[in-house]
Each structure stands twice: as structure tokens, then as C-alpha cells.
Protein backbone atom coordinates (compact mmCIF):
# COMPACT_ATOMS: atom_id res chain seq x y z
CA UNK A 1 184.15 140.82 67.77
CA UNK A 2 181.23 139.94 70.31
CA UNK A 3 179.16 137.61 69.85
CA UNK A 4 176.09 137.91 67.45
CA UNK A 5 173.12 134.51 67.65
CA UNK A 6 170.82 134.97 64.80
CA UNK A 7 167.54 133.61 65.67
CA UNK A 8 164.81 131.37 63.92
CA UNK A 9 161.20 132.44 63.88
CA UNK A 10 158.31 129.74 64.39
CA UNK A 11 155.33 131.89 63.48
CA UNK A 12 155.80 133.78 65.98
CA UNK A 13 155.23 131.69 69.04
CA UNK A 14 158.78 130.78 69.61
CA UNK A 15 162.43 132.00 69.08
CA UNK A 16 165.27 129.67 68.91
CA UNK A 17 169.27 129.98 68.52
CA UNK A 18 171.46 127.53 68.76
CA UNK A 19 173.63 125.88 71.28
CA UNK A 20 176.36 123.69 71.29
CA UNK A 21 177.17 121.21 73.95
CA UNK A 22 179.91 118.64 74.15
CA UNK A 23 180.29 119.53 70.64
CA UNK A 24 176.81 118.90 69.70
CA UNK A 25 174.14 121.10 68.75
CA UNK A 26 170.75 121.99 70.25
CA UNK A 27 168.24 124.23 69.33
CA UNK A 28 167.20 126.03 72.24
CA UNK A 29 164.42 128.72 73.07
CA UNK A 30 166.06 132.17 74.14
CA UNK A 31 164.10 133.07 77.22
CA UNK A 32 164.95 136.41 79.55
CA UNK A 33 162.46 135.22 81.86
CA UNK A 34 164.19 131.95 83.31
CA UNK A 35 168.03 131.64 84.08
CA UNK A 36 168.28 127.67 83.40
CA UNK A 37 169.71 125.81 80.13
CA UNK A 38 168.38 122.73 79.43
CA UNK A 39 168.28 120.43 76.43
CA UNK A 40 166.37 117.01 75.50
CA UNK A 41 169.01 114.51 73.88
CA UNK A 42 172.46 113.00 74.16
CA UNK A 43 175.13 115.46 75.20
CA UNK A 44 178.86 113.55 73.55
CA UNK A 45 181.07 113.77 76.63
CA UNK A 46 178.79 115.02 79.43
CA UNK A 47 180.13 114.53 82.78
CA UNK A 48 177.37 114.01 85.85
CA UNK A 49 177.52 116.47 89.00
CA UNK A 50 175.44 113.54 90.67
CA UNK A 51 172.87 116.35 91.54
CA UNK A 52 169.47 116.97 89.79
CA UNK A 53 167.74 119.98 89.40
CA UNK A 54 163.76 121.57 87.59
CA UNK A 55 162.50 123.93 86.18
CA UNK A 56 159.12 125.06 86.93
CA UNK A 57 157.56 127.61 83.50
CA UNK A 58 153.83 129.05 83.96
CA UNK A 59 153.05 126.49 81.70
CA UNK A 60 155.23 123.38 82.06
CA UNK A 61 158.51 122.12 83.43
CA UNK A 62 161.40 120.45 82.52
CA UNK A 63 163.90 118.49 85.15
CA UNK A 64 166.60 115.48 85.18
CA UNK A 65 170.27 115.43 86.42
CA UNK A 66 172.93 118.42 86.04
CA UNK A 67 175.79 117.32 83.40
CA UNK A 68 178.53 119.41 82.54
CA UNK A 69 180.03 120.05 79.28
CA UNK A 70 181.51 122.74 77.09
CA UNK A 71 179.10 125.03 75.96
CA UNK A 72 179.35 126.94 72.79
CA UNK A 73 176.85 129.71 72.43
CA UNK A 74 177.57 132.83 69.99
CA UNK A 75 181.23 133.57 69.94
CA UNK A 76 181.63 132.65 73.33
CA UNK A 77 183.02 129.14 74.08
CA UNK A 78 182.53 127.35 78.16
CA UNK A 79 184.18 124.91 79.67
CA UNK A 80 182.09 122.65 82.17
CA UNK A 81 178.87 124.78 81.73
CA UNK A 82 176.12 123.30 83.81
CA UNK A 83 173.21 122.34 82.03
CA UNK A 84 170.26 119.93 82.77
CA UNK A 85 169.81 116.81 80.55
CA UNK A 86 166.07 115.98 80.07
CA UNK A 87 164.76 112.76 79.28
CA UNK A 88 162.97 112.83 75.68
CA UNK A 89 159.58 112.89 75.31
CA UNK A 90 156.45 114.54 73.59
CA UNK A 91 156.71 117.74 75.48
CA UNK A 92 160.81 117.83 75.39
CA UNK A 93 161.57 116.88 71.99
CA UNK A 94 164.99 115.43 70.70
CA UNK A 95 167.51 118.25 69.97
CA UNK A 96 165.44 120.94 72.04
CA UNK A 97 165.63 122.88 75.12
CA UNK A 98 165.70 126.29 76.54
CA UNK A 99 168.46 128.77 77.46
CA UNK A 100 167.32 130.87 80.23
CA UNK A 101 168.96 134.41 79.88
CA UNK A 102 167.93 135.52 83.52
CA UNK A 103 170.33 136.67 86.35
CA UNK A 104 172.00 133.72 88.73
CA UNK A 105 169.64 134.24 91.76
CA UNK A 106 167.07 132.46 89.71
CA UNK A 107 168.85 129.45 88.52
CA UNK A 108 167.73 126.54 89.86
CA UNK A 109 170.90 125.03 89.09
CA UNK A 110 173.25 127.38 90.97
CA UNK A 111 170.82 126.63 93.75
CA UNK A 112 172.54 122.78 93.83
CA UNK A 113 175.96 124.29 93.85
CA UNK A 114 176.04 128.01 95.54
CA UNK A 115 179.46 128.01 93.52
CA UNK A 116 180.61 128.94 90.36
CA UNK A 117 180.15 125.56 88.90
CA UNK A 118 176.52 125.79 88.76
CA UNK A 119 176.81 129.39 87.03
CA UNK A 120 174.10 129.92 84.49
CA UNK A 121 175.36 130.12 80.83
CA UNK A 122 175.05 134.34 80.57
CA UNK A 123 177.12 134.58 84.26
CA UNK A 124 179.87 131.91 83.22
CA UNK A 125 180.21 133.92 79.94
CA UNK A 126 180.78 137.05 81.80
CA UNK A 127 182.88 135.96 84.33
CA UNK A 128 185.20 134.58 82.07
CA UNK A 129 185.14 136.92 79.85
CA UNK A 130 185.72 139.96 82.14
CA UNK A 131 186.42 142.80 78.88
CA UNK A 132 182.98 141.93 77.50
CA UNK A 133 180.30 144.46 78.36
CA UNK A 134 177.73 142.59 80.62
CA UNK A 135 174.69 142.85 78.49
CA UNK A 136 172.59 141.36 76.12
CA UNK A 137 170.25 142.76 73.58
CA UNK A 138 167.12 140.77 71.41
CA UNK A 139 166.01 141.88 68.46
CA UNK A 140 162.69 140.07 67.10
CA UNK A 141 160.86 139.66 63.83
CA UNK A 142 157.52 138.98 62.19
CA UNK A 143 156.62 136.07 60.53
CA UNK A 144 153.18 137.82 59.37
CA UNK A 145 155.44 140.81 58.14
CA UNK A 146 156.32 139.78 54.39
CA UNK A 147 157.80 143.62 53.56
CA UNK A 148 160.55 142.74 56.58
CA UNK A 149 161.15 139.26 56.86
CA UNK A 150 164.04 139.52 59.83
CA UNK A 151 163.44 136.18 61.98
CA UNK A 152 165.36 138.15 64.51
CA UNK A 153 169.43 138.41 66.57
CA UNK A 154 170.61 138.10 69.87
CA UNK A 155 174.12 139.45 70.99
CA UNK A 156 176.05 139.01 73.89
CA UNK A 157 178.42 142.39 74.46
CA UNK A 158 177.45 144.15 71.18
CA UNK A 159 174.73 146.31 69.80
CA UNK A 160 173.66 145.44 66.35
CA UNK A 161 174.41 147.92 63.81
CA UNK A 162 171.94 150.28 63.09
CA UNK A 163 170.28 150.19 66.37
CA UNK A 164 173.06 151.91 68.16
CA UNK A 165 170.43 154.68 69.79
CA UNK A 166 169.42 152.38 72.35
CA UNK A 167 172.58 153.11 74.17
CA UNK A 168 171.01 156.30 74.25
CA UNK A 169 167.79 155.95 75.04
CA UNK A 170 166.48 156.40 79.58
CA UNK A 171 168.13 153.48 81.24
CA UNK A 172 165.35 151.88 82.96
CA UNK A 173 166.09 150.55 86.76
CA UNK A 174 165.75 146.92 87.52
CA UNK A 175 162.84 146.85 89.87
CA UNK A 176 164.20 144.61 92.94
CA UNK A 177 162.35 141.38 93.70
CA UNK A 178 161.12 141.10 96.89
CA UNK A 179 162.27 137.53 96.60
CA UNK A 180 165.73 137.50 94.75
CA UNK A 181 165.32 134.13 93.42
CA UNK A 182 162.45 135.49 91.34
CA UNK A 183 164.08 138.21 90.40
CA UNK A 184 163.24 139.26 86.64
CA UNK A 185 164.46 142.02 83.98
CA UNK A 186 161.45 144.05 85.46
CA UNK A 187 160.69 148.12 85.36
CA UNK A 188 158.09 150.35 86.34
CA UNK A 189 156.17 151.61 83.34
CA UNK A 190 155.54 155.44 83.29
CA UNK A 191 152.04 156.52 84.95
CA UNK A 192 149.02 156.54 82.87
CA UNK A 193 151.37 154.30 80.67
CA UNK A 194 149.40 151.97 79.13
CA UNK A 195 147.56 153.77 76.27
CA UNK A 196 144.28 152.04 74.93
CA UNK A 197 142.39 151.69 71.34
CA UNK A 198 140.64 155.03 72.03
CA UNK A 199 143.66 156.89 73.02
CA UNK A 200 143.29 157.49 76.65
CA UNK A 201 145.14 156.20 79.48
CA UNK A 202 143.80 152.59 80.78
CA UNK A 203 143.52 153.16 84.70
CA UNK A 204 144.54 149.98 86.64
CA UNK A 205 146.31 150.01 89.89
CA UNK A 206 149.39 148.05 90.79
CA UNK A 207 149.47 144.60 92.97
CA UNK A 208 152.86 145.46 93.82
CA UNK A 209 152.59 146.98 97.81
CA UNK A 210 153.62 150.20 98.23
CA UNK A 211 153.90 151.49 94.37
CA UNK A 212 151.70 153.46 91.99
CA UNK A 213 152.96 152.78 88.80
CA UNK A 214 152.89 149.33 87.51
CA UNK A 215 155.78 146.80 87.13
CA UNK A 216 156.46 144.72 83.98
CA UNK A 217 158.81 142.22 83.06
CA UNK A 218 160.06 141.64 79.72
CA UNK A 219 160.10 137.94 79.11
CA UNK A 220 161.17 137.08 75.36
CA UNK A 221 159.47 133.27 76.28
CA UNK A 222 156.10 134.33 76.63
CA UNK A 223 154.32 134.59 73.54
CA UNK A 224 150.87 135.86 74.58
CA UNK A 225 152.14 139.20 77.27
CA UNK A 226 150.01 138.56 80.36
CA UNK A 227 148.54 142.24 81.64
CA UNK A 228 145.97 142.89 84.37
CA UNK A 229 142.33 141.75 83.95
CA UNK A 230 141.65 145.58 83.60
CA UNK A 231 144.10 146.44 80.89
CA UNK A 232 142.70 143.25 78.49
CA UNK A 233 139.50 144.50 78.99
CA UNK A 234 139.57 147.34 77.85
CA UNK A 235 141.44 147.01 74.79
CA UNK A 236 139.14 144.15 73.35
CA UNK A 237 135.69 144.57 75.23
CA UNK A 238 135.06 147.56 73.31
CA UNK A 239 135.66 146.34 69.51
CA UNK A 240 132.03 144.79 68.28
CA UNK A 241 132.10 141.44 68.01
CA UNK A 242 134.68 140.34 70.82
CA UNK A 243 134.43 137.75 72.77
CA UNK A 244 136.08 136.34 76.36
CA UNK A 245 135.73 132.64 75.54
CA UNK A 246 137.58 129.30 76.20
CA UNK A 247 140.23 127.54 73.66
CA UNK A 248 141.59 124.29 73.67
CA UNK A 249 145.01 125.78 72.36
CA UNK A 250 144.79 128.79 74.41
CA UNK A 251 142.76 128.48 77.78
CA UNK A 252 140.44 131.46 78.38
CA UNK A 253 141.35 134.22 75.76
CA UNK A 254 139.77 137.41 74.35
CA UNK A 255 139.21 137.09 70.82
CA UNK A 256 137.95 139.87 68.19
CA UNK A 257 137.58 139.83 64.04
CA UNK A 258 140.53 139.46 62.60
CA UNK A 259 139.48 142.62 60.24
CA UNK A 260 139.90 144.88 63.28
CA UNK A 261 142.75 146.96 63.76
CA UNK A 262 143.47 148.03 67.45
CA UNK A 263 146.49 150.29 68.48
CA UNK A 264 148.04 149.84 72.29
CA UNK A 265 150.94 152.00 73.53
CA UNK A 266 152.95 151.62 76.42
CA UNK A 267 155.21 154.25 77.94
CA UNK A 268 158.63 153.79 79.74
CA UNK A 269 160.72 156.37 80.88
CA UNK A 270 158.49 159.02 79.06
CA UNK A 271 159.16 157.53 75.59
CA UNK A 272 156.46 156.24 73.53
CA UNK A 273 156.73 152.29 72.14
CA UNK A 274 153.63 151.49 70.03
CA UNK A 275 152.52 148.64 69.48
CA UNK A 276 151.83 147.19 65.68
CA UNK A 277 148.08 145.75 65.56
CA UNK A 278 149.37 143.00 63.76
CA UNK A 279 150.68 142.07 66.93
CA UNK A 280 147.82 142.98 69.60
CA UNK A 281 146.03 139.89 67.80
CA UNK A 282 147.35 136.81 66.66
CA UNK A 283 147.05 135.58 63.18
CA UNK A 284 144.70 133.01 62.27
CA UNK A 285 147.71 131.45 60.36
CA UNK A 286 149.12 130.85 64.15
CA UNK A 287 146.16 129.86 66.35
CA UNK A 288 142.88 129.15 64.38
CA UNK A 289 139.71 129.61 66.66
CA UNK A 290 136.02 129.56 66.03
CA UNK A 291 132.93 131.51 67.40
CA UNK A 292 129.54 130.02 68.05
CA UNK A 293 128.50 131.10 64.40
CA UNK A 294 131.71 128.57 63.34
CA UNK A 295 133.70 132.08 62.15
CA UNK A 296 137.25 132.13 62.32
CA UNK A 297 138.34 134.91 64.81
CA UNK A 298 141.69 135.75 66.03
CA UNK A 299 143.10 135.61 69.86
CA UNK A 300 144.12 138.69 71.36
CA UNK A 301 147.27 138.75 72.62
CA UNK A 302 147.68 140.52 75.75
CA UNK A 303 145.41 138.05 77.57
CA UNK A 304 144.68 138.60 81.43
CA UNK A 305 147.33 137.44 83.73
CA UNK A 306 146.30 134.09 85.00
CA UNK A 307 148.99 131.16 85.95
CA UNK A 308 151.89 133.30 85.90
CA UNK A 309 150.16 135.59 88.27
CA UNK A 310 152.82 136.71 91.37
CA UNK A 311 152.41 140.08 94.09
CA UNK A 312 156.00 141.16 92.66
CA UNK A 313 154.68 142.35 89.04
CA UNK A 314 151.71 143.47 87.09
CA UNK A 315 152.72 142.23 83.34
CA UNK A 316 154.57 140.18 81.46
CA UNK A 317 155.47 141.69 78.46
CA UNK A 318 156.29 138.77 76.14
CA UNK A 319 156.98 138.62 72.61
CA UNK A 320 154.25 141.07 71.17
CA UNK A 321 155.57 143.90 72.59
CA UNK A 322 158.98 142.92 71.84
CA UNK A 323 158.68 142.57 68.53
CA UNK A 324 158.23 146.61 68.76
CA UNK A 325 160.88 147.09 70.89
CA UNK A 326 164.68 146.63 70.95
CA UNK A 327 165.77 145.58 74.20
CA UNK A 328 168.90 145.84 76.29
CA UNK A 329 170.01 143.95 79.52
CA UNK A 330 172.68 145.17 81.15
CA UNK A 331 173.24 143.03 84.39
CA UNK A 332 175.28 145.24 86.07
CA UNK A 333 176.43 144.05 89.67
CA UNK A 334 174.12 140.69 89.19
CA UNK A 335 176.49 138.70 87.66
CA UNK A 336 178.11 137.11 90.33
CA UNK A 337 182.11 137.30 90.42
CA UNK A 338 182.08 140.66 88.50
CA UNK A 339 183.86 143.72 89.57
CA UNK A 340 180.63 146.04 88.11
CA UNK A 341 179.15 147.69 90.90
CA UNK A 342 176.64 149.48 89.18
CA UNK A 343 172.64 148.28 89.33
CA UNK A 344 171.60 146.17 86.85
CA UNK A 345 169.11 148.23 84.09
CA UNK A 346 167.18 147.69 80.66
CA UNK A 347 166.83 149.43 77.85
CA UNK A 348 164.37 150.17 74.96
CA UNK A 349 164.52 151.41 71.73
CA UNK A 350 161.13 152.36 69.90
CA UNK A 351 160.80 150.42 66.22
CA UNK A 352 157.22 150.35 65.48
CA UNK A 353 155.61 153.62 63.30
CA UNK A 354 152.05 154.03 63.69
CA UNK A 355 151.95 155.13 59.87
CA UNK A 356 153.90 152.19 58.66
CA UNK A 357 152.30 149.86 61.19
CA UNK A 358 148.69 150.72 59.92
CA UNK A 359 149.68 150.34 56.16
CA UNK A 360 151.09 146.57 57.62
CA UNK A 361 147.97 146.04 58.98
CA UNK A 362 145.73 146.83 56.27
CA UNK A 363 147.81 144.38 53.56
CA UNK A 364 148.18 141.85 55.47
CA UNK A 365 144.89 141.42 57.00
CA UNK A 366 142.66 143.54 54.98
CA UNK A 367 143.81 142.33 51.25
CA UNK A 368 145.18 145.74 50.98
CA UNK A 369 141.80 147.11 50.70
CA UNK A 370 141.60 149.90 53.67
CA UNK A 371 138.36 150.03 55.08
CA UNK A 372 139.55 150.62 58.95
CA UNK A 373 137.64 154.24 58.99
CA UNK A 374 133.98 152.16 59.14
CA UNK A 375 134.86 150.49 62.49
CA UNK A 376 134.22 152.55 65.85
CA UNK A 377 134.53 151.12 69.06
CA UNK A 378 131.39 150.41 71.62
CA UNK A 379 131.12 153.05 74.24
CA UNK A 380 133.06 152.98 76.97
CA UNK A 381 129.81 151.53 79.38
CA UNK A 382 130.32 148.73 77.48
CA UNK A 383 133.64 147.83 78.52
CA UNK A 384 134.57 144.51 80.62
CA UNK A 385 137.10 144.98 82.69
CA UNK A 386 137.01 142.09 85.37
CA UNK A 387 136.61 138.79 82.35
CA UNK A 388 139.67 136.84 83.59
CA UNK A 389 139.85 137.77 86.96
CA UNK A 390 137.68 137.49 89.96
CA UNK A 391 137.62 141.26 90.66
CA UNK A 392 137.14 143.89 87.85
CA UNK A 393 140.62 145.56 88.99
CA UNK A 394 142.44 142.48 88.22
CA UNK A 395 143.69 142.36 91.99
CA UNK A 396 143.49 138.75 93.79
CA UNK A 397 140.67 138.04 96.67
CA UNK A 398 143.00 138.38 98.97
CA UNK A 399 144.46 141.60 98.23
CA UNK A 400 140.77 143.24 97.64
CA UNK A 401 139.80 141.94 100.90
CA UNK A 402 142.93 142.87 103.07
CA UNK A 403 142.06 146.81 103.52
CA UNK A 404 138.50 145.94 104.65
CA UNK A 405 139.81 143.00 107.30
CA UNK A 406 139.87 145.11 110.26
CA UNK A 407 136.24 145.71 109.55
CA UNK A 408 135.30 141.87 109.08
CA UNK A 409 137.06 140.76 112.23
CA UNK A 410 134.90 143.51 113.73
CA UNK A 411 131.63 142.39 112.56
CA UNK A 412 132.54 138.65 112.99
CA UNK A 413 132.80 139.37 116.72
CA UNK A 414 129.51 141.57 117.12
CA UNK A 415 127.94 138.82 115.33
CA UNK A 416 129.45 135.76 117.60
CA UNK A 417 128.00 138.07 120.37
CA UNK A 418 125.01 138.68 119.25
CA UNK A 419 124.76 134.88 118.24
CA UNK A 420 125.31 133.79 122.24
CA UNK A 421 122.61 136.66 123.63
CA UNK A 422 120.60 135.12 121.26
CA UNK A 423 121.40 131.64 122.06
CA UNK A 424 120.76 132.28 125.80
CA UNK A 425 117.53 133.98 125.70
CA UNK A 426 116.33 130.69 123.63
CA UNK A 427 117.17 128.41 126.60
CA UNK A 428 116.06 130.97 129.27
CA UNK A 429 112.33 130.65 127.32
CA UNK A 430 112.26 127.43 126.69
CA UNK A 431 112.44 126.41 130.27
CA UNK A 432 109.30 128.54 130.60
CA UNK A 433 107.33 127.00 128.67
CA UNK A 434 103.95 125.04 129.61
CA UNK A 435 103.39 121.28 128.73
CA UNK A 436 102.13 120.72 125.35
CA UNK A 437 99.06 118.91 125.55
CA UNK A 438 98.40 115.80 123.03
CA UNK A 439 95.92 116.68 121.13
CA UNK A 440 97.79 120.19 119.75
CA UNK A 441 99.11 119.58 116.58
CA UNK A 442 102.98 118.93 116.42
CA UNK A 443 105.23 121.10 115.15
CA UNK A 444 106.20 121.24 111.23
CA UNK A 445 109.29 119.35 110.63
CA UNK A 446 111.84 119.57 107.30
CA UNK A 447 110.32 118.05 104.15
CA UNK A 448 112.31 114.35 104.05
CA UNK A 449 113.03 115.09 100.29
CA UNK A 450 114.71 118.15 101.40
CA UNK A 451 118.49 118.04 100.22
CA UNK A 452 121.40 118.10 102.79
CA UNK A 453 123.19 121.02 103.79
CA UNK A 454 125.74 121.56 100.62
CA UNK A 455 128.78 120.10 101.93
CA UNK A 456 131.99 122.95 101.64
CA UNK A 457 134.39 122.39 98.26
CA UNK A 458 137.71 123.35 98.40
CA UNK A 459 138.59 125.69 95.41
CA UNK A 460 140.96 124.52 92.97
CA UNK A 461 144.08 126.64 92.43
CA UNK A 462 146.00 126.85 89.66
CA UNK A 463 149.81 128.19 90.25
């Protein structure tokens, strides 16, 4: 039998399985969207490599020297698996870490070796276990949910019963990094794909040169899914009450009433996946936030792509969509050492109901008292669709400014020229000019309390 990692739910921020290395065990966060493992804490017969590697998240790092030691994760057991050992401390607790589930380009590991020996844990499984199928599948739960309380599996090789369909369901093509060592389990979702609260298509166009359909990557460490400025605007600018505001827990963040109930749909490969609005805001149970009046509101939770920004995707598709969505990885020709020559591909099988979703909704957050028909949406005029971004189609400066450049280099020279004509004709008149006589008055000068030129400030980037 393949191997089958149950998972543990913390409220819905963070999935963890388990991992065991030189025969002791970690708890480590499964994450699809990094290719690294490491773990905070003493590893019983690690041996050093005498190299060091890091790992850079959108939101923190981890990084110390590469040890080797067997790995056991599900069924699958490693000798010498490459792993970095982090120093404990507040943000890398004792007995933690992360297991990155991503393809080899992006481990920064394998970087220090090129070689099999700095293989990341899903490639050393594969390679040398050549009979199991090279895929992975995650299956997440809902803390919120008390009618399913399912914390969630992952499986290496094996599709959990009950879900077999997703083997049936349109294989979706890994879209190709520009840069293969940020390559991600990425896919173009369907046009007009990304369905608002009102039921109509959200219209956002892609960063990504050269496409028209937008790319997302499905990242099962990313609890709040990142989407365009556009596409967070317009699913909570609309509800009464909402509000584009800054957290200490969260950063800047749209948050609406807990009480409202907001459906989002995203398509891929022409099948429907829903999304449960107990999931399109997070509980107050999870991140407690106040408005101005001191009320608690909740944080919704596709928030506009910020630090994990890049020109290679449009959304990260974290958690809250994957809780309403089975998902299979099948890494085709990218694990390295593999005979597979077939492309890599994901796969998704629908598990949220709209029906059963709204009766969710209205137990859990509405006392079971449904009252949903009373709230309407503001009109569509009132919709913000550039809060979190500095232009209102959620592209960067430089990419709004880039088909216009011709035309600015253009003006900047007939200015310049105009600026020296100018300049000339000055000095050609001033030489002309009679002697100025004492008794005319002189000529008025700058106020001295006048305040200097503003001096130019460097913007501060966050990456």
C-alpha cells in the first residue's frame, strides 16, 4: 500500500503531518508551494554536508546548514535525505518545520549539490521508489465545519478512497515558469473564470506577457489565497459595511460582517469549484479584528496580492480554495532521474455544494437562524477595485506604464527641446537689456521662510 499522511488542522491557518528524521519526529507544515524540508531541533544521527542553504517564504525565512539523515515520511522510508537544520527560536519553534512538496528546480538545497544528494524529499521518494505513481494528492478540512470534522490526508502514490473521480476529472497543464527555479504547481484558469458574489464574471487581465487567461498556483501554505487587486475588490467592496483597512495580525486586509454570506467560483478546465462562504471570510474564532465602532468583523480571505507578487502568476490559491477542492500533482517528467516523459499536470475534483455550503453557513455563523435573503449587495458603481494595489487593474507601475513608453520618451525629448529654445532666447534677451537705474525698485525675491525644494525619497519596496 502507498503511503497515506493524515494531517492536523490548526484552525485553519496551518496543516501539519509528521516527519521523521534520524528516527525522530517533527511536525512539519505540508506546503506545495516550496520544495525545501526543514525542521527546528536536534536531528539523533545527522551527518553535516558542510554546506548551508535558505529559504526565502513571502512572509519569512528559515536557513542553517544541510544535514543528512533518514527520513521517514508516510510509508516511504529515505536514506541520507537532505534537510536543513534551523537554529530554534521564536519564529522556528522546537519540533517544527516545513516540508516543501514542490518540484526539484526550486529547492534551494539541490541548488548546493546539482546531484542527487541534495534531492528534495518528494524527488528522493520517487526516484527510489520507481513503481510508485509520481503524484501526490491533499485533501483539507474545516475546523469551523462541526457536521464534518476531517482535519484533512495527504498521500504519496494513492488516491483516497472515495475520491477516486479525480483521476477523471480535465488534467490541467503545468503552466511553465519562465524561470524554472520558481517553477510552481500553476494552471491557467478558464476565461471569465473567476465568478463573483453577484454571479457575473470578475474581468481582470493577466500580468503574465503574452496570455489572456489568468495563471494560479495552488499553494497548500498560504492561508489567505492572494488574487489581483481587481478580483478582491469586487467580491468585498460591494457587501455594506466592508472595509479595506490595516491589521496588526494581517497587514492591509478587506474585512466585511461576519453575518454576510458571499459565494466566489472559480472555473478550471470548464468545471465549476465553488467556493463555501465559510471560507471567503475568516472566522472571528481565527483572526479577531475590530472596526472604528470597536465591532468585531471578519477578514476576507482572498486578500490582494501584495509580497508574494511575481510577473509569472496572477493568484495564489492557498488554503481557502483548497479546502473546496481535491487536488492532484502529478510531476510527470519533473522529477529528476525518472523515466516519465510525460508533462507534469494537476488535478481537481469539485467538493463544495452550494446547497449544503449555504445551510453551513447559516449554522455556523448565523445561529441557524437564516436571514441571508435581507442582504443585497451595493451597486456595482460602488465597487473598489484598485484598494491594495497602485492601479485599479491590479497590474504593477511598471507594467501599466510600459505600453505608453514609446510615447514618454517622445514627449521627454520635445520637451528637452523646447526647454533649450527656451533657454537660449532667455540669454539672447538678456544681453539686450538696458541698465537698470538705482532708483527702480528691485526685483521681488523668494520669501526667506519659504521651504526648500522637497528633497527626492526613495520608495520603499517590499519583496
Amino acid at each position: 500500500m502507498f503511503g497515506v499522511a493524515g494531517l492536523s488542522d490548526s484552525s485553519d491557518i496551518k496543516y501539519f503531518t509528521n516527519v521523521s528524521l534520524g528516527g525522530e519526529s517533527f511536525q512539519v507544515l505540508i506546503d506545495t508551494g516550496s520544495s525545501d524540508l526543514w525542521v527546528a531541533g536536534n536531528v539523533p544521527n545527522a551527518q553535516s554536508t558542510g554546506k548551508s542553504a535558505g529559504v526565502d517564504y513571502a512572509i519569512g525565512a528559515a536557513s542553517g546548514s544541510v544535514m543528512t539523515a533518514t527520513m521517514g515520511f508516510d510509508d516511504y522510508t529515505v536514506n541520507n535525505q537532505a534537510f536543513i537544520s534551523v537554529p530554534v527560536d521564536s519564529a522556528h519553534p522546537m519540533g517544527q518545520g516545513i516540508i516543501g512538496l514542490g518540484p526539484n528546480s526550486g529547492s534551494d538545497v539541490y541548488q548546493q549539490f546539482n546531484s542527487p544528494a541534495g534531492d528534495s524529499p518528494l524527488n528522493s521518494i520517487f526516484r527510489q521508489n520507481t513503481s510508485t505513481p509520481n503524484f501526490i494528492t491533499i485533501l483539507l478540512g474545516r475546523d469551523e465545519d462541526d457536521a464534518h470534522p476531517f482535519p484533512g490526508d495527504l498521500t504519496v502514490g494513492e488516491v483516497l478512497p472515495d475520491y477516486e473521480n479525480i483521476t477523471s476529472q480535465p488534467k490541467l497543464t503545468v503552466a511553465q515558469d519562465a524561470d524554472s527555479g520558481a517553477q510552481h504547481w500553476q494552471a491557467l484558469v478558464d476565461k471569465d473564470g473567476v465568478i463573483g458574489p453577484d454571479g457575473q464574471p470578475i474581468e481582470v487581465q493577466s500580468v503574465v506577457e503574452g496570455l489572456d487567461q489568468l495563471v494560479a498556483v495552488f499553494d497548500s501554505g498560504f492561508t489567505l489565497p492572494q488574487v489581483p487587486a481587481a478580483v478582491a475588490g469586487a467580491i468585498y467592496s460591494r457587501v455594506p459595511g466592508a472595509n479595506f483597512t490595516y491589521s496588526p495580525a494581517a497587514g492591509n486586509v478587506w474585512t466585511i460582517p461576519c453575518n454576510v454570506e458571499l459565494n466566489v467560483t472559480f472555473k478550471f478546465g470548464g468545471v465549476s469549484f465553488p467556493v463555501n462562504p465559510l471560507d471567503t471570510s475568516l472566522s472571528p474564532s481565527v483572526l479577531t479584528v475590530m472596526n472604528a465602532a470597536g465591532e468585531t468583523v471578519c477578514v476576507g480571505a482572498f486578500q490582494p496580492i501584495t509580497t508574494a507578487a511575481s510577473p509569472n502568476y496572477d493568484m495564489i490559491l492557498g488554503m481557502a480554495f483548497l479546502r473546496n477542492a481535491y487536488l492532484l500533482v502529478n510531476m510527470g517528467d519533473f522529477v529528476d532521474g525518472s523515466s516519465s516523459t510525460a508533462p507534469p499536470y494537476v488535478q481537481l475534483l469539485p467538493l463544495t455544494s452550494a446547497a449544503e455550503a449555504h445551510t453551513q453557513f447559516v449554522d455556523e455563523r448565523l445561529g441557524g437562524v437564516d436571514n441571508t435573503s435581507a442582504f443585497h449587495l451595493l451597486p456595482a458603481s460602488k465597487a473598489n477595485y484598485s484598494a491594495g494595489s497602485t492601479t485599479a487593474s491590479g497590474e504593477s507601475l511598471q507594467q501599466k506604464i510600459k505600453p505608453y513608453l514609446p510615447y514618454i520618451i517622445a514627449g521627454s525629448a520635445t520637451v528637452a527641446i523646447l526647454l533649450i529654445v527656451a533657454v537660449s532666447y532667455c540669454v539672447t534677451n538678456s544681453r539686450r537689456k538696458s541698465y537698470q537705474r538705482l532708483h527702480d525698485p528691485a526685483p521681488v525675491g523668494l520669501h526667506h521662510e519659504q521651504p526648500p525644494f522637497p528633497r527626492y525619497s526613495r520608495p520603499h519596496r517590499r519583496y
